[in-house]
Protein backbone atom coordinates (compact mmCIF):
# COMPACT_ATOMS: atom_id res chain seq x y z
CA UNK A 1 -12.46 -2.40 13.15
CA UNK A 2 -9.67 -3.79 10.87
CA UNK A 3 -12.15 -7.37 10.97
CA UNK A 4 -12.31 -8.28 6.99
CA UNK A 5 -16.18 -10.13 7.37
CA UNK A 6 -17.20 -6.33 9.17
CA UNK A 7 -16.04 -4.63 6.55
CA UNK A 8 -17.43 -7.06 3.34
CA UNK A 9 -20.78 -6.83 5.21
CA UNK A 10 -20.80 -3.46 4.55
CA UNK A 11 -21.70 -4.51 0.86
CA UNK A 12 -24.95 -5.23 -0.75
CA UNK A 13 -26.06 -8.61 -2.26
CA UNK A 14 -24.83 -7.51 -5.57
CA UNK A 15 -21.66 -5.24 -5.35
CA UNK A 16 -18.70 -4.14 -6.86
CA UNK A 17 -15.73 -2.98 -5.69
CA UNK A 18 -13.10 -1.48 -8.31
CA UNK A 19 -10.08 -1.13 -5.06
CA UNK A 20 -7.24 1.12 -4.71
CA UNK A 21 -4.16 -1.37 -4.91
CA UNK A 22 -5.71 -4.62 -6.73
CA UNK A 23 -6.77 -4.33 -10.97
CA UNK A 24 -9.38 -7.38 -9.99
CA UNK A 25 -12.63 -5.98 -9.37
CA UNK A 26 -14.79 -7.30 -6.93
CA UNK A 27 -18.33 -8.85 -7.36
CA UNK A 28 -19.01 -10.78 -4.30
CA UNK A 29 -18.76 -11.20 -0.67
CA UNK A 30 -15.94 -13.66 -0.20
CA UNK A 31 -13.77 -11.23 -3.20
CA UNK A 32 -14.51 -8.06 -1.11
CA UNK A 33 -13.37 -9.71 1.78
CA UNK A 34 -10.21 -11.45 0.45
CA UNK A 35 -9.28 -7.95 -0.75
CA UNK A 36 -9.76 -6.69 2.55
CA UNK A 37 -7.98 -9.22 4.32
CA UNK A 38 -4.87 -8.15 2.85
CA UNK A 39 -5.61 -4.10 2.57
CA UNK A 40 -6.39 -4.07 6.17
CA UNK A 41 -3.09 -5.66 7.38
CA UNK A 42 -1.59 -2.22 6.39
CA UNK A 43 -4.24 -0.51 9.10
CA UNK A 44 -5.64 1.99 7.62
CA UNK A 45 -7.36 4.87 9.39
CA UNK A 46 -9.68 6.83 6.28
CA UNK A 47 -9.70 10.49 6.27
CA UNK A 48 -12.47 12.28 4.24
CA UNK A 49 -10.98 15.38 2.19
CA UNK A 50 -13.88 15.97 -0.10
CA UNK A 51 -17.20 14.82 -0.35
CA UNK A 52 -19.93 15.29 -2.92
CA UNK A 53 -23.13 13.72 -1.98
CA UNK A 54 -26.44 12.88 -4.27
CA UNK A 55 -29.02 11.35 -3.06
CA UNK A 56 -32.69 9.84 -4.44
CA UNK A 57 -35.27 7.17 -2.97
CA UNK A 58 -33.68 3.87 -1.84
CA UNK A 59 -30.17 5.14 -3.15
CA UNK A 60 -26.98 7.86 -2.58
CA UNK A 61 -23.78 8.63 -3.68
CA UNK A 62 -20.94 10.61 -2.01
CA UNK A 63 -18.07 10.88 -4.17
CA UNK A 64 -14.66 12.49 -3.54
CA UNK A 65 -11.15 12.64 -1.69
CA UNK A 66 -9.81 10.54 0.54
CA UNK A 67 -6.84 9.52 2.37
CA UNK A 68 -5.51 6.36 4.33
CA UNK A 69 -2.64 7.15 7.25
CA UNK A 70 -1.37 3.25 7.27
CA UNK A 71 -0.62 2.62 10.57
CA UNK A 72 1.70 0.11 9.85
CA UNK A 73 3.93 2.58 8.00
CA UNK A 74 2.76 5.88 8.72
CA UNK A 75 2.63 6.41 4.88
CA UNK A 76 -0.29 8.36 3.65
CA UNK A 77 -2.53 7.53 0.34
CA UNK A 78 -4.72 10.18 -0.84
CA UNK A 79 -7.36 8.68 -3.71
CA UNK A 80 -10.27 9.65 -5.61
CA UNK A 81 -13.60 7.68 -4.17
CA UNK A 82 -17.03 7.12 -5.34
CA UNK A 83 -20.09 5.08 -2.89
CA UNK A 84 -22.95 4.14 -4.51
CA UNK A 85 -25.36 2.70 -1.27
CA UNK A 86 -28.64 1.33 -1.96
CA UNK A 87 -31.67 0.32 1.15
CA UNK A 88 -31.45 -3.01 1.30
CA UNK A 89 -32.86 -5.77 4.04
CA UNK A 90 -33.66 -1.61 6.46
CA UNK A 91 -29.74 -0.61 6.08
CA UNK A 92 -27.99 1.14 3.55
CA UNK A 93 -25.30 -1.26 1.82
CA UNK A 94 -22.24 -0.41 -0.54
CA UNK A 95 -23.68 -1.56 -4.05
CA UNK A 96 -20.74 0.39 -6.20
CA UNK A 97 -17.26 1.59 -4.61
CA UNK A 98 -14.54 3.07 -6.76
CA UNK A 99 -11.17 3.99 -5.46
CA UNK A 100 -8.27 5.22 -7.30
CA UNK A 101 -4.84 6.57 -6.24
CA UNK A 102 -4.35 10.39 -7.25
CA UNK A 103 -2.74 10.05 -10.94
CA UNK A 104 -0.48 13.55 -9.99
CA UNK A 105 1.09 11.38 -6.90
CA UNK A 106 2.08 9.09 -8.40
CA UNK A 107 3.78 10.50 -11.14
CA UNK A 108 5.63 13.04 -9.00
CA UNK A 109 6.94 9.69 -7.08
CA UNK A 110 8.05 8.35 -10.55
CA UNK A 111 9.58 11.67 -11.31
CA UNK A 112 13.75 12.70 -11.71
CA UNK A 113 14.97 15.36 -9.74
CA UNK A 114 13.86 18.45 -10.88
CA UNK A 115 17.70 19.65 -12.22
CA UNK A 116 16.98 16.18 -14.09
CA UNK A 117 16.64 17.28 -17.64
CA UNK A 118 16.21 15.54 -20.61
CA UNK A 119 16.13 16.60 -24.77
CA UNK A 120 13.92 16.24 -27.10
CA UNK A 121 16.02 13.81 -28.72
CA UNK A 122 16.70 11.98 -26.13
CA UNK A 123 12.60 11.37 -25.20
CA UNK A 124 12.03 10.06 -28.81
CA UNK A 125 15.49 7.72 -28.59
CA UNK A 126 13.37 5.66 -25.58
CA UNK A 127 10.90 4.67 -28.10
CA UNK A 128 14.00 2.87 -29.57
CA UNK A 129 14.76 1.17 -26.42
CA UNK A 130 11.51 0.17 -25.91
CA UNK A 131 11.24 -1.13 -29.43
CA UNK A 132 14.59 -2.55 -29.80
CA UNK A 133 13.62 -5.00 -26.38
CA UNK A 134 10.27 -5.91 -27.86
CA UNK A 135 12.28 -6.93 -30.65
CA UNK A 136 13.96 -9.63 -29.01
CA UNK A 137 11.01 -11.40 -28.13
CA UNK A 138 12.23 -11.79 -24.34
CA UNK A 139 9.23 -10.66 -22.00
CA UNK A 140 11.86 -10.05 -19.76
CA UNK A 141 13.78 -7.66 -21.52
CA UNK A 142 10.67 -5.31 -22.66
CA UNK A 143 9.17 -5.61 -19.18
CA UNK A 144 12.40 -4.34 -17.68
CA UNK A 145 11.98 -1.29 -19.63
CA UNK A 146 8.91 -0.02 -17.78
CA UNK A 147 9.83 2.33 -14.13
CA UNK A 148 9.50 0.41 -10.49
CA UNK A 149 5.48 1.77 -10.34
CA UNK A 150 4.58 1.50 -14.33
CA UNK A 151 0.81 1.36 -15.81
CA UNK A 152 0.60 -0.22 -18.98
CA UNK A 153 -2.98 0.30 -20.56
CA UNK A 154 -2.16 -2.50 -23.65
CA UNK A 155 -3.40 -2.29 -26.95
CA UNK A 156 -4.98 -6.09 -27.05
CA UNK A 157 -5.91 -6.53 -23.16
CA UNK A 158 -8.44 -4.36 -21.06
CA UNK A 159 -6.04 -5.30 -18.28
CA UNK A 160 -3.84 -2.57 -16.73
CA UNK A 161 -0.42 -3.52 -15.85
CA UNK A 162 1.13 -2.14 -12.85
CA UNK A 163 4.01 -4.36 -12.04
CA UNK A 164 7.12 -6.44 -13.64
CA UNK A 165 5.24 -9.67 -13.34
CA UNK A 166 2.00 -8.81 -15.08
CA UNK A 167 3.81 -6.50 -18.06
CA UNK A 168 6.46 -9.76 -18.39
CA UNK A 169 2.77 -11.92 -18.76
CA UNK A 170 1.49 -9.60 -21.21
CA UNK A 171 4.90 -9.55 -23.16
């Protein structure tokens, strides 16, 4: 339907939705829908690949593949999913909903050319690099460091970074 409050409604009173392309996970109805808002600009049309489905009274799960066609762009997403729906108020709502890109996609779209080659020297110099911006104390500098689609996991944040602006405010 590409309508946001359609697709938020789809939740139950107590949700959470851990979303593709956002690192804020979403507890409520006006979250879920703010997410949405934005996601569904790119209209997306969902594709199940693979689906594993469990079920027990008052609650199922189908977990799998799936992929977006954006039909703003044509560009495809595939990404691991997991639904978690629960009975509630005689329909079944969306209490847990995990979506994740496909880790090997996206580092084959980070990746050199394959006559790219590189030594084993030359892998353990990049540590320098890294080290030798950290050094300066400019965020800047050490978040410039990191590829155009990075994922920092830090060592003192339970935040992943996936872009210049939020490794330059960890830095």
């Amino acid at each position: 339907t590409l309508d946001p409050d359609q697709v938020a409604a789809r939740y139950s009173k107590s949700p959470c939705l851990l979303p593709t392309v956002s690192d804020i996970p979403r507890t409520d109805y006006d979250s879920i829908k703010a997410y949405f808002v934005d996601f569904l600009k790119k209209e997306p049309q969902g594709t199940i690949l693979e689906s594993y489905v469990t079920s027990g009274p008052g609650w199922c799960m189908d977990d799998g593949i799936y992929e977006f066609t954006m039909g703003e762009t044509g560009d495809k997403v595939k990404a691991r999913y997991s639904f978690v729906y629960v009975y509630e108020d005689g329909e079944w709502k969306i209490a847990h909903h995990h979506s994740s890109m496909m880790p090997e996609a996206q580092l084959a779209a980070a990746a050199p050319a394959e006559d790219t080659v590189i030594s084993e020297e030359e892998v353990q110099s990049l540590f320098g690099l890294w080290n030798g911006a950290l050094a300066t104390l400019d965020p800047d500098q050490v978040a410039a460091r990191y590829s155009k689609s990075p994922c920092l996991l830090p060592t003192v944040s339970d935040i992943p970074r996936t872009d210049y602006d939020s490794i330059k405010a960890y830095f």
